[in-house]
PDB file of N, CA and C in Angstrom:
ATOM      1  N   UNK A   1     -16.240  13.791   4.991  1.00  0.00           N
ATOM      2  CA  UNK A   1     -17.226  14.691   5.561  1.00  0.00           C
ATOM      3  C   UNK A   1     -17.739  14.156   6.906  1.00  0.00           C
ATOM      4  N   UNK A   2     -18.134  13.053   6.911  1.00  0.00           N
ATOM      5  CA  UNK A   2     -18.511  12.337   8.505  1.00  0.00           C
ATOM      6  C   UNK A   2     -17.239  12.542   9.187  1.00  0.00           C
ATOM      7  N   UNK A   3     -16.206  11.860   8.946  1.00  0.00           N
ATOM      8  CA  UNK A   3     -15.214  12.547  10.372  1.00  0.00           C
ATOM      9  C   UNK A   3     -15.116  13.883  10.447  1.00  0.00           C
ATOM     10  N   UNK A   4     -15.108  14.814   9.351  1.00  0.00           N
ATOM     11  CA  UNK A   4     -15.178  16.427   9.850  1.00  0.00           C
ATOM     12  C   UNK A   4     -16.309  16.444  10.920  1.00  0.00           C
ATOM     13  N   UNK A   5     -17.663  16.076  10.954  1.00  0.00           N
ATOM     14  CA  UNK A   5     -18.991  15.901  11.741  1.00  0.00           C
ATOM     15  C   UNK A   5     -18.152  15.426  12.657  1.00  0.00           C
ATOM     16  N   UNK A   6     -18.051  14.052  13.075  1.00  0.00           N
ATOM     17  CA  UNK A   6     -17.667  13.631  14.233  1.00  0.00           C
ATOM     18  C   UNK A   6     -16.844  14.185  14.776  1.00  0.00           C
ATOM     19  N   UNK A   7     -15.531  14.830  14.465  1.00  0.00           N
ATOM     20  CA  UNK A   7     -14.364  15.341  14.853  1.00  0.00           C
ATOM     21  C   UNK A   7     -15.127  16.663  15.961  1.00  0.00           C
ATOM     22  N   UNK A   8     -15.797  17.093  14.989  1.00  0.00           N
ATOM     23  CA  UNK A   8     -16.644  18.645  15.303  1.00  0.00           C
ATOM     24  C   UNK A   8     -17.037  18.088  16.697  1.00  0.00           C
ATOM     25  N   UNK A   9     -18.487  16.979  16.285  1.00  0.00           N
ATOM     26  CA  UNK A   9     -18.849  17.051  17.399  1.00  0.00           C
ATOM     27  C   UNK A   9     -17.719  16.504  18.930  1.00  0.00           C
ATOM     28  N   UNK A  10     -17.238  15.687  18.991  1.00  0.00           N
ATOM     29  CA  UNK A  10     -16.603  15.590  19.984  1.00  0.00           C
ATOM     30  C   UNK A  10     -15.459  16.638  20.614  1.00  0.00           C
ATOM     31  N   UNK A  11     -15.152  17.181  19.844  1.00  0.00           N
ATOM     32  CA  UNK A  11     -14.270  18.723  20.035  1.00  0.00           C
ATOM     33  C   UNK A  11     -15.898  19.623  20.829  1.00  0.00           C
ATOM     34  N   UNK A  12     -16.928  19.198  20.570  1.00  0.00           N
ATOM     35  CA  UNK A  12     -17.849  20.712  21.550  1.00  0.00           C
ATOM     36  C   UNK A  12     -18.267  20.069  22.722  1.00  0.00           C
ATOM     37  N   UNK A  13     -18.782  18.054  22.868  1.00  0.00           N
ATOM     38  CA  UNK A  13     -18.738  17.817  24.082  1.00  0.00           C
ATOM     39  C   UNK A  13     -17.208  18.055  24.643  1.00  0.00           C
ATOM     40  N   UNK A  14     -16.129  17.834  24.568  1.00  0.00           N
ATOM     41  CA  UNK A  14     -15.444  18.393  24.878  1.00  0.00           C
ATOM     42  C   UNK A  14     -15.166  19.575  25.918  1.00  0.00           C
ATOM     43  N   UNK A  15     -15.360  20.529  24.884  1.00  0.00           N
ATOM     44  CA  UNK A  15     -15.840  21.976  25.652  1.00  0.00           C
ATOM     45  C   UNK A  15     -16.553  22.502  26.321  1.00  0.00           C
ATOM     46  N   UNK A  16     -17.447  21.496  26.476  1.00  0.00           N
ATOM     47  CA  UNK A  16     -18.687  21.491  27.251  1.00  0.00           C
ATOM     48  C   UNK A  16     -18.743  20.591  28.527  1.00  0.00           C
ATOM     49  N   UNK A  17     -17.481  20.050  28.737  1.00  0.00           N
ATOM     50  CA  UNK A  17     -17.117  19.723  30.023  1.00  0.00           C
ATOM     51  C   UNK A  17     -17.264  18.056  29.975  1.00  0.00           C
ATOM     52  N   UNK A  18     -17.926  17.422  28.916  1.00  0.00           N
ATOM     53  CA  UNK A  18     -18.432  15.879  29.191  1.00  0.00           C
ATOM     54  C   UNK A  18     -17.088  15.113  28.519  1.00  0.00           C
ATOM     55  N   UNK A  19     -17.443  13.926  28.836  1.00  0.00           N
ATOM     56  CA  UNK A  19     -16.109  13.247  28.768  1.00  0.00           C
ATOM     57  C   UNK A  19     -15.436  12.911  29.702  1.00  0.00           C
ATOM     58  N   UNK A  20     -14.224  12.177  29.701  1.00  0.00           N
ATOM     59  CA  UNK A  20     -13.458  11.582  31.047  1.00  0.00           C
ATOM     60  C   UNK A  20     -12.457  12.481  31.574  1.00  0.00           C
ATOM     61  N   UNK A  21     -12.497  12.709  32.752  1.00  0.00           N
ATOM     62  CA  UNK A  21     -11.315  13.516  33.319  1.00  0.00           C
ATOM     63  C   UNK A  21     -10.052  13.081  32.750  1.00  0.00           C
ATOM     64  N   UNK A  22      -8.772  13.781  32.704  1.00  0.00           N
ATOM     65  CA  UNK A  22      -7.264  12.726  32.693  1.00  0.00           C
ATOM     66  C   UNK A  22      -7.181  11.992  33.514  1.00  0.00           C
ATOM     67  N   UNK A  23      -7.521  11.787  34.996  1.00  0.00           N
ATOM     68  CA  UNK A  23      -7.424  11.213  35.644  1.00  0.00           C
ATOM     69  C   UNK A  23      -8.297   9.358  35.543  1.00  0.00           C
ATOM     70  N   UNK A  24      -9.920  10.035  35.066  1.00  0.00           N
ATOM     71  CA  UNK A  24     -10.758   8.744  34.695  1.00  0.00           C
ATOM     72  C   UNK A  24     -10.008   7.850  33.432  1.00  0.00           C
ATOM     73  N   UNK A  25      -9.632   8.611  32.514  1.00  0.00           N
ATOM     74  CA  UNK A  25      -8.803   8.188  31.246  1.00  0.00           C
ATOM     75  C   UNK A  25      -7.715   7.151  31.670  1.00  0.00           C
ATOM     76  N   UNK A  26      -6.895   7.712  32.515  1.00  0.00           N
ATOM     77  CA  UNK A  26      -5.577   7.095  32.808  1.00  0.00           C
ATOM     78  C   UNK A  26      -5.647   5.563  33.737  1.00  0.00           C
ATOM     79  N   UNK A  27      -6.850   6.229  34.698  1.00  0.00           N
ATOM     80  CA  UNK A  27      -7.270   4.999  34.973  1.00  0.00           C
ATOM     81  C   UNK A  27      -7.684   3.328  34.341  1.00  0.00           C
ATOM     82  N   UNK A  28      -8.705   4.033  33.318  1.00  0.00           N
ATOM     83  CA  UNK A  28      -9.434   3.302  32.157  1.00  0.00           C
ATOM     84  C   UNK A  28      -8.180   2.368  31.681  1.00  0.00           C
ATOM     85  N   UNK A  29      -7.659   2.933  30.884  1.00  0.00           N
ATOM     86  CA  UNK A  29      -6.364   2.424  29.950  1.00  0.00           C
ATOM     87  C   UNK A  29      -5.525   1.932  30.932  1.00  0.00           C
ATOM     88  N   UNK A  30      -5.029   2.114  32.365  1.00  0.00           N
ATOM     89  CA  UNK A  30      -4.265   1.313  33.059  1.00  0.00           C
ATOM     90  C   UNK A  30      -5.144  -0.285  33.115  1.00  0.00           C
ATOM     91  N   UNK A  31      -6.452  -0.032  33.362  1.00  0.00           N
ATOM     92  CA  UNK A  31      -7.545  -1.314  33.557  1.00  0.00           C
ATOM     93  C   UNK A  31      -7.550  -2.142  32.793  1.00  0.00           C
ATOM     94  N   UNK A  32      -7.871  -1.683  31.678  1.00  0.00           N
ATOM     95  CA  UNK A  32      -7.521  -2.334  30.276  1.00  0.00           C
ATOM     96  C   UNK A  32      -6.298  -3.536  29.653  1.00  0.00           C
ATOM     97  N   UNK A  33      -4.882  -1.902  30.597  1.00  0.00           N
ATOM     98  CA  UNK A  33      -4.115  -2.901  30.103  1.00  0.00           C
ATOM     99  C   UNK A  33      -3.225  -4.120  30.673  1.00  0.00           C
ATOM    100  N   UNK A  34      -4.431  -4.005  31.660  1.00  0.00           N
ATOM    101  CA  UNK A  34      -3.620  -5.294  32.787  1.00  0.00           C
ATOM    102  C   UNK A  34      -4.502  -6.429  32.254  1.00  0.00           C
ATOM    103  N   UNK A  35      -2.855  -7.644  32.215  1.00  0.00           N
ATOM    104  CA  UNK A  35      -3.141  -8.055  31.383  1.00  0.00           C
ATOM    105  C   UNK A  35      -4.627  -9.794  31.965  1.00  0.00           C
ATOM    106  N   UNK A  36      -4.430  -9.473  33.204  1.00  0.00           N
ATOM    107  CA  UNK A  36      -5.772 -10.313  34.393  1.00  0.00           C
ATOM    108  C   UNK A  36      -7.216  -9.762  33.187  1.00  0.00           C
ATOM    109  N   UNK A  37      -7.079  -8.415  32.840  1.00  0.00           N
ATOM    110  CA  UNK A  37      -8.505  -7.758  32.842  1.00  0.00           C
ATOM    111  C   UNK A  37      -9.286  -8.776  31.636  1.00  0.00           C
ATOM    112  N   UNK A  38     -10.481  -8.759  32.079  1.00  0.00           N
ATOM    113  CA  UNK A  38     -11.415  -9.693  31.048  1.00  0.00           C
ATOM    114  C   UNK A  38     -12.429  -8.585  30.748  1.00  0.00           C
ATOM    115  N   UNK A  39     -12.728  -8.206  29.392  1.00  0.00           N
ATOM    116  CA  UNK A  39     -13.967  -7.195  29.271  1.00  0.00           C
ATOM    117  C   UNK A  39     -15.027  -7.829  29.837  1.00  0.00           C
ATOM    118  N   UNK A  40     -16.087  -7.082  30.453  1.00  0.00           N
ATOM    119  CA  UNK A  40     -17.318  -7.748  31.239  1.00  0.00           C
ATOM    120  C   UNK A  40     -18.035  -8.896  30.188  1.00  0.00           C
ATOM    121  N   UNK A  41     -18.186  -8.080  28.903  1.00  0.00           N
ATOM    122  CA  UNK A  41     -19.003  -8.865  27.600  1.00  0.00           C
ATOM    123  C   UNK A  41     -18.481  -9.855  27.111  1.00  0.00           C
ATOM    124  N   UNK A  42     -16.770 -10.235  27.915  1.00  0.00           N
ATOM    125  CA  UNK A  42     -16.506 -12.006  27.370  1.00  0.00           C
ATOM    126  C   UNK A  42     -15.950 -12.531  28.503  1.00  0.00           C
ATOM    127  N   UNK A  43     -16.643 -12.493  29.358  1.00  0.00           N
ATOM    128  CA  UNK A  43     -16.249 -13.205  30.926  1.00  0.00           C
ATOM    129  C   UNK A  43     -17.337 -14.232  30.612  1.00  0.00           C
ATOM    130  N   UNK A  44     -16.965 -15.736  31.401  1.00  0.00           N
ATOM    131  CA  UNK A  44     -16.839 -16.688  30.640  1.00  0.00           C
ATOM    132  C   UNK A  44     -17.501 -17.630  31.902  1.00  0.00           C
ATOM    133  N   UNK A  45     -17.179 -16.720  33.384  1.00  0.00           N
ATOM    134  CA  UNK A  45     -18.142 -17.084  34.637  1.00  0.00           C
ATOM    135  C   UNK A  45     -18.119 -16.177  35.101  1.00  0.00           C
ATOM    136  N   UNK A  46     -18.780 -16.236  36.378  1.00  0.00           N
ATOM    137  CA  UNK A  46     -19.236 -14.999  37.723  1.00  0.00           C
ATOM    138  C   UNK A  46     -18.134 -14.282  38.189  1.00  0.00           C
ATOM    139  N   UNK A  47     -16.620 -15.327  38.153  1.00  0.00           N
ATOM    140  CA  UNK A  47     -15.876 -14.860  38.897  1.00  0.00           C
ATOM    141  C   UNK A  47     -14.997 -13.443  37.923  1.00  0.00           C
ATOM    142  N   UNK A  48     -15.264 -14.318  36.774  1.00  0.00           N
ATOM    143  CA  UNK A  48     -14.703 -13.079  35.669  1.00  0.00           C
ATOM    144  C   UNK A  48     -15.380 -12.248  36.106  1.00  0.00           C
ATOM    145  N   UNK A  49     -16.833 -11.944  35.408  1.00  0.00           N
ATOM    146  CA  UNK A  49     -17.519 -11.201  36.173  1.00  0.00           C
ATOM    147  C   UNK A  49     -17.347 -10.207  37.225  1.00  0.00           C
ATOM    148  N   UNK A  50     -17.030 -10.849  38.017  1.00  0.00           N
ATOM    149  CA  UNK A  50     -16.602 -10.049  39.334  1.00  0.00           C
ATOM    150  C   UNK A  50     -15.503  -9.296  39.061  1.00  0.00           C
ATOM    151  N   UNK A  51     -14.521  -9.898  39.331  1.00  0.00           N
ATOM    152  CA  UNK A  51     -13.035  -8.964  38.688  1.00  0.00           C
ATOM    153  C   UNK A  51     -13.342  -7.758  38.185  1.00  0.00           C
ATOM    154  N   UNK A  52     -14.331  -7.813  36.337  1.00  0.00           N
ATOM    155  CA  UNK A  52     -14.418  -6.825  35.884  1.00  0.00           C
ATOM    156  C   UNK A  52     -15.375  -5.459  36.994  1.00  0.00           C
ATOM    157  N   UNK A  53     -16.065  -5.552  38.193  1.00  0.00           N
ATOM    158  CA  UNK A  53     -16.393  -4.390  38.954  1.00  0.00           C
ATOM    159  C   UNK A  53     -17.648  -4.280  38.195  1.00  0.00           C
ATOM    160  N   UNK A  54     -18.396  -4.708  36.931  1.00  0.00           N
ATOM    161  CA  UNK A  54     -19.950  -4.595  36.563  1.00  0.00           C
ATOM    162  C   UNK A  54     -20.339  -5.793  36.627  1.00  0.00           C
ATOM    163  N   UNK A  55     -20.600  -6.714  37.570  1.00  0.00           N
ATOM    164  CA  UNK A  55     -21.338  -7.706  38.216  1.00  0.00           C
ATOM    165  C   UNK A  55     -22.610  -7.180  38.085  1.00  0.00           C
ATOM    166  N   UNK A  56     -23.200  -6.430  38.946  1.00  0.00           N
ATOM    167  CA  UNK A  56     -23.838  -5.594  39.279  1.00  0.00           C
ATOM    168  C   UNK A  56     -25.010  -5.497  37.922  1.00  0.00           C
ATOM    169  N   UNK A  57     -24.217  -4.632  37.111  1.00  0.00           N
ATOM    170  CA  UNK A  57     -24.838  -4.384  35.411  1.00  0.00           C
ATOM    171  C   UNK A  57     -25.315  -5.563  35.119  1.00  0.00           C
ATOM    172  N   UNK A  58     -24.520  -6.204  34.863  1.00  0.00           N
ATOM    173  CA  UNK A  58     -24.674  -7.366  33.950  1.00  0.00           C
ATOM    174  C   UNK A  58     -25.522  -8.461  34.261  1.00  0.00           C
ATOM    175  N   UNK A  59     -25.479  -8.502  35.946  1.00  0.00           N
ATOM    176  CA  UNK A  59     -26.833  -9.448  36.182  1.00  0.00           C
ATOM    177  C   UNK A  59     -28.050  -8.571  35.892  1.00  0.00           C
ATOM    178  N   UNK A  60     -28.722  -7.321  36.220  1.00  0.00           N
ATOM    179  CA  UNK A  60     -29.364  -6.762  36.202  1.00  0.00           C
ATOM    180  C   UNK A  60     -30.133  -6.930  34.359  1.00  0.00           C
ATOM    181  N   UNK A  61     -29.024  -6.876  33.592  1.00  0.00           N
ATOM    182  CA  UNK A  61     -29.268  -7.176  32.011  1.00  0.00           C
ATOM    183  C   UNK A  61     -29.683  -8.593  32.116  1.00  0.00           C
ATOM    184  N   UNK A  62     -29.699  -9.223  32.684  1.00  0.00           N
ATOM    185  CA  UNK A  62     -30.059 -10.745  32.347  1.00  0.00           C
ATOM    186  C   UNK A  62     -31.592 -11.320  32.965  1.00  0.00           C
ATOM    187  N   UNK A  63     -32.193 -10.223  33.700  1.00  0.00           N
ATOM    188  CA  UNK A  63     -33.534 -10.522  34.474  1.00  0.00           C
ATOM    189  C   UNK A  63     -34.083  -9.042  34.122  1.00  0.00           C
ATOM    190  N   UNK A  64     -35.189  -9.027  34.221  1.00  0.00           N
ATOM    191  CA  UNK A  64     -36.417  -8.081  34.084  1.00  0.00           C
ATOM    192  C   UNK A  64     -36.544  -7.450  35.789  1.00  0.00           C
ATOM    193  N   UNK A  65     -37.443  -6.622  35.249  1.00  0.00           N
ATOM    194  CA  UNK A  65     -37.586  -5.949  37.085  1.00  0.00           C
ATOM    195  C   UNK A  65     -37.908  -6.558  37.391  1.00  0.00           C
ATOM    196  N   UNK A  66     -38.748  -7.554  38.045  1.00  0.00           N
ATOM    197  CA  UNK A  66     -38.645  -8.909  39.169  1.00  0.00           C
ATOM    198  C   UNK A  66     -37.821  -9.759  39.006  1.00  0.00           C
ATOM    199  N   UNK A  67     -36.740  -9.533  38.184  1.00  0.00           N
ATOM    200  CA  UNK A  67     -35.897 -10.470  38.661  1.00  0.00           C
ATOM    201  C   UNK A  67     -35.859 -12.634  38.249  1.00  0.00           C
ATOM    202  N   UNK A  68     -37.282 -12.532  37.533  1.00  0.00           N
ATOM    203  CA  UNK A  68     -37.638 -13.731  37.282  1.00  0.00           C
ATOM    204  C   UNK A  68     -37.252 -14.180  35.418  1.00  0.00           C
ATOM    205  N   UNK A  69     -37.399 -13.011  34.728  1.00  0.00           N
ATOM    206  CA  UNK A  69     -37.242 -13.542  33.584  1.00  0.00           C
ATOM    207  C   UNK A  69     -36.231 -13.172  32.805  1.00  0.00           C
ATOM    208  N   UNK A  70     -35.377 -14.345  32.166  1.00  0.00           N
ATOM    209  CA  UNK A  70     -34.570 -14.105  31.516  1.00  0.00           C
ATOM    210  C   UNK A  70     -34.740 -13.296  30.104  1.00  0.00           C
ATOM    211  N   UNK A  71     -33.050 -13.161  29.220  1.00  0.00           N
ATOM    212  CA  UNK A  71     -33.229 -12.206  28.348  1.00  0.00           C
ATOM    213  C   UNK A  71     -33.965 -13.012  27.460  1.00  0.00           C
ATOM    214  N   UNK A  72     -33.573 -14.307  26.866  1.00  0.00           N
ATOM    215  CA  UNK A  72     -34.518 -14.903  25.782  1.00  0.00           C
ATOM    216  C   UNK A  72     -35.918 -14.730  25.643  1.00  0.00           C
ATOM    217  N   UNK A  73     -36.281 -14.714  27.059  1.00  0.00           N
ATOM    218  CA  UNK A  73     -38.289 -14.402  27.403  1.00  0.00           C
ATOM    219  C   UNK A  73     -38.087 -13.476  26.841  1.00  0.00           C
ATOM    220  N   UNK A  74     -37.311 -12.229  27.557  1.00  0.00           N
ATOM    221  CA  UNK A  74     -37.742 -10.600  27.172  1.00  0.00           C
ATOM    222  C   UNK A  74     -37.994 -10.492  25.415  1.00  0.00           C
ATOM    223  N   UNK A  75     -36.994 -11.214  24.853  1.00  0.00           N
ATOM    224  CA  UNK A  75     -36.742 -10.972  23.882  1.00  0.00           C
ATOM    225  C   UNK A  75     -37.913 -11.478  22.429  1.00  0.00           C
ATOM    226  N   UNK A  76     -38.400 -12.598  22.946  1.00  0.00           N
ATOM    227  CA  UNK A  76     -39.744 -13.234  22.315  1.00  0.00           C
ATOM    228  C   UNK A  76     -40.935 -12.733  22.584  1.00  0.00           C
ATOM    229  N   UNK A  77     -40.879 -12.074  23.989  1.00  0.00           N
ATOM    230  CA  UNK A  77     -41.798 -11.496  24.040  1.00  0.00           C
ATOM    231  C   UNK A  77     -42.235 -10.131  23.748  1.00  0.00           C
ATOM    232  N   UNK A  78     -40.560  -9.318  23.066  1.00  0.00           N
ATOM    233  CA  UNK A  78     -40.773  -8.264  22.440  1.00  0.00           C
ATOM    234  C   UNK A  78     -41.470  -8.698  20.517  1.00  0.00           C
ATOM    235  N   UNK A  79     -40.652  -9.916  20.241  1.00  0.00           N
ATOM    236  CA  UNK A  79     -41.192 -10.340  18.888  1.00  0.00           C
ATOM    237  C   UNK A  79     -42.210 -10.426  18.674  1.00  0.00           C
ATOM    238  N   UNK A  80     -42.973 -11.196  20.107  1.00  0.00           N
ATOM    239  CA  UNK A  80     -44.253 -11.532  19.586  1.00  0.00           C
ATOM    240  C   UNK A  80     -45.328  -9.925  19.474  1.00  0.00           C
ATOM    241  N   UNK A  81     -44.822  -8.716  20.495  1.00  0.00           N
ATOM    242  CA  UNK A  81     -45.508  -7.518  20.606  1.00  0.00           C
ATOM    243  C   UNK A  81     -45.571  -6.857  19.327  1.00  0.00           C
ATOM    244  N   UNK A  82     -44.281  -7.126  18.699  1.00  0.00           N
ATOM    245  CA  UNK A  82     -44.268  -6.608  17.536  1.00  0.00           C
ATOM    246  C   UNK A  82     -44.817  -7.189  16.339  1.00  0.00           C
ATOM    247  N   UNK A  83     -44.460  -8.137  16.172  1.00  0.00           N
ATOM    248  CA  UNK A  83     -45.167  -9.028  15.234  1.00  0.00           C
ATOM    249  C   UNK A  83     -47.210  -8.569  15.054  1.00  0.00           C
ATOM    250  N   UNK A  84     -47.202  -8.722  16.665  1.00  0.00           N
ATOM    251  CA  UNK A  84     -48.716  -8.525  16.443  1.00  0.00           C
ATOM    252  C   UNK A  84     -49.421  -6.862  16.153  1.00  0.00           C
ATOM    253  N   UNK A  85     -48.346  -6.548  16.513  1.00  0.00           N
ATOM    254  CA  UNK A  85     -48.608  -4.509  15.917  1.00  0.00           C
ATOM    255  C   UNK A  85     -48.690  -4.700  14.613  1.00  0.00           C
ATOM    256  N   UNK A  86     -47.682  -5.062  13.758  1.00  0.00           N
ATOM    257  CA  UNK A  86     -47.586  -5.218  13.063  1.00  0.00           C
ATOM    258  C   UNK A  86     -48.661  -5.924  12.005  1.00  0.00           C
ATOM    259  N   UNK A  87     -49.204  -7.202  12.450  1.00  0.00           N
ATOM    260  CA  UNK A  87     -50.515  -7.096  11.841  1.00  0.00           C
ATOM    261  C   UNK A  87     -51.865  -6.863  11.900  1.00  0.00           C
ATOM    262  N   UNK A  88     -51.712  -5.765  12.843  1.00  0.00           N
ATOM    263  CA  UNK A  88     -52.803  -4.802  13.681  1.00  0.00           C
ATOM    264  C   UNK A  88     -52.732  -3.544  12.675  1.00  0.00           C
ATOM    265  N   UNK A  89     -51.320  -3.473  12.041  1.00  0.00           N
ATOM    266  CA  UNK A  89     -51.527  -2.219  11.298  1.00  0.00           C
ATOM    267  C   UNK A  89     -50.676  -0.577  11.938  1.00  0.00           C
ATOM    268  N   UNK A  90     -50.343  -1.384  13.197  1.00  0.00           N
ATOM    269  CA  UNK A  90     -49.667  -0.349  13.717  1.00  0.00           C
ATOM    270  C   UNK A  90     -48.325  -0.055  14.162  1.00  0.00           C
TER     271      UNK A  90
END
């Protein structure tokens, strides 16, 4: 029953125009399958990094809007927000 759902839904974005051109597709899968390509999420330095063309992304994920704090801060400092909602009751 879920792949009938899923099937469905991607058959109406589909039809509805979203999704990759043949052209974006063919591209994609040529990228992929060279065999240089490193996915961005296991590049291993900058230069990988680079290669993969989301440099860009991926530093941006690693600092906050100024640019000063890393993800571990972001990330403790979402725990601690929550934590304290949490025994606030909310």
């Amino acid at each position: 029953e879920t792949d009938a759902l899923l099937s469905a839904a991607i058959e109406a974005a589909i039809a509805q125009g979203k999704g990759w051109s043949e052209e974006e597709r063919v591209e994609y899968i040529a990228q992929i399958s060279d065999d240089d390509f490193i996915p961005p999420i296991f590049a291993s330095s900058y230069e990988e990094l680079e290669k993969s063309g989301l440099s860009d992304a991926f530093t941006s994920l690693m600092m906050d809007d100024d640019g000063t704090r890393d993800p571990g801060e972001a990330a403790l400092d979402c725990k601690k927000k929550g934590n304290d909602s949490f025994m606030k009751g909310k």
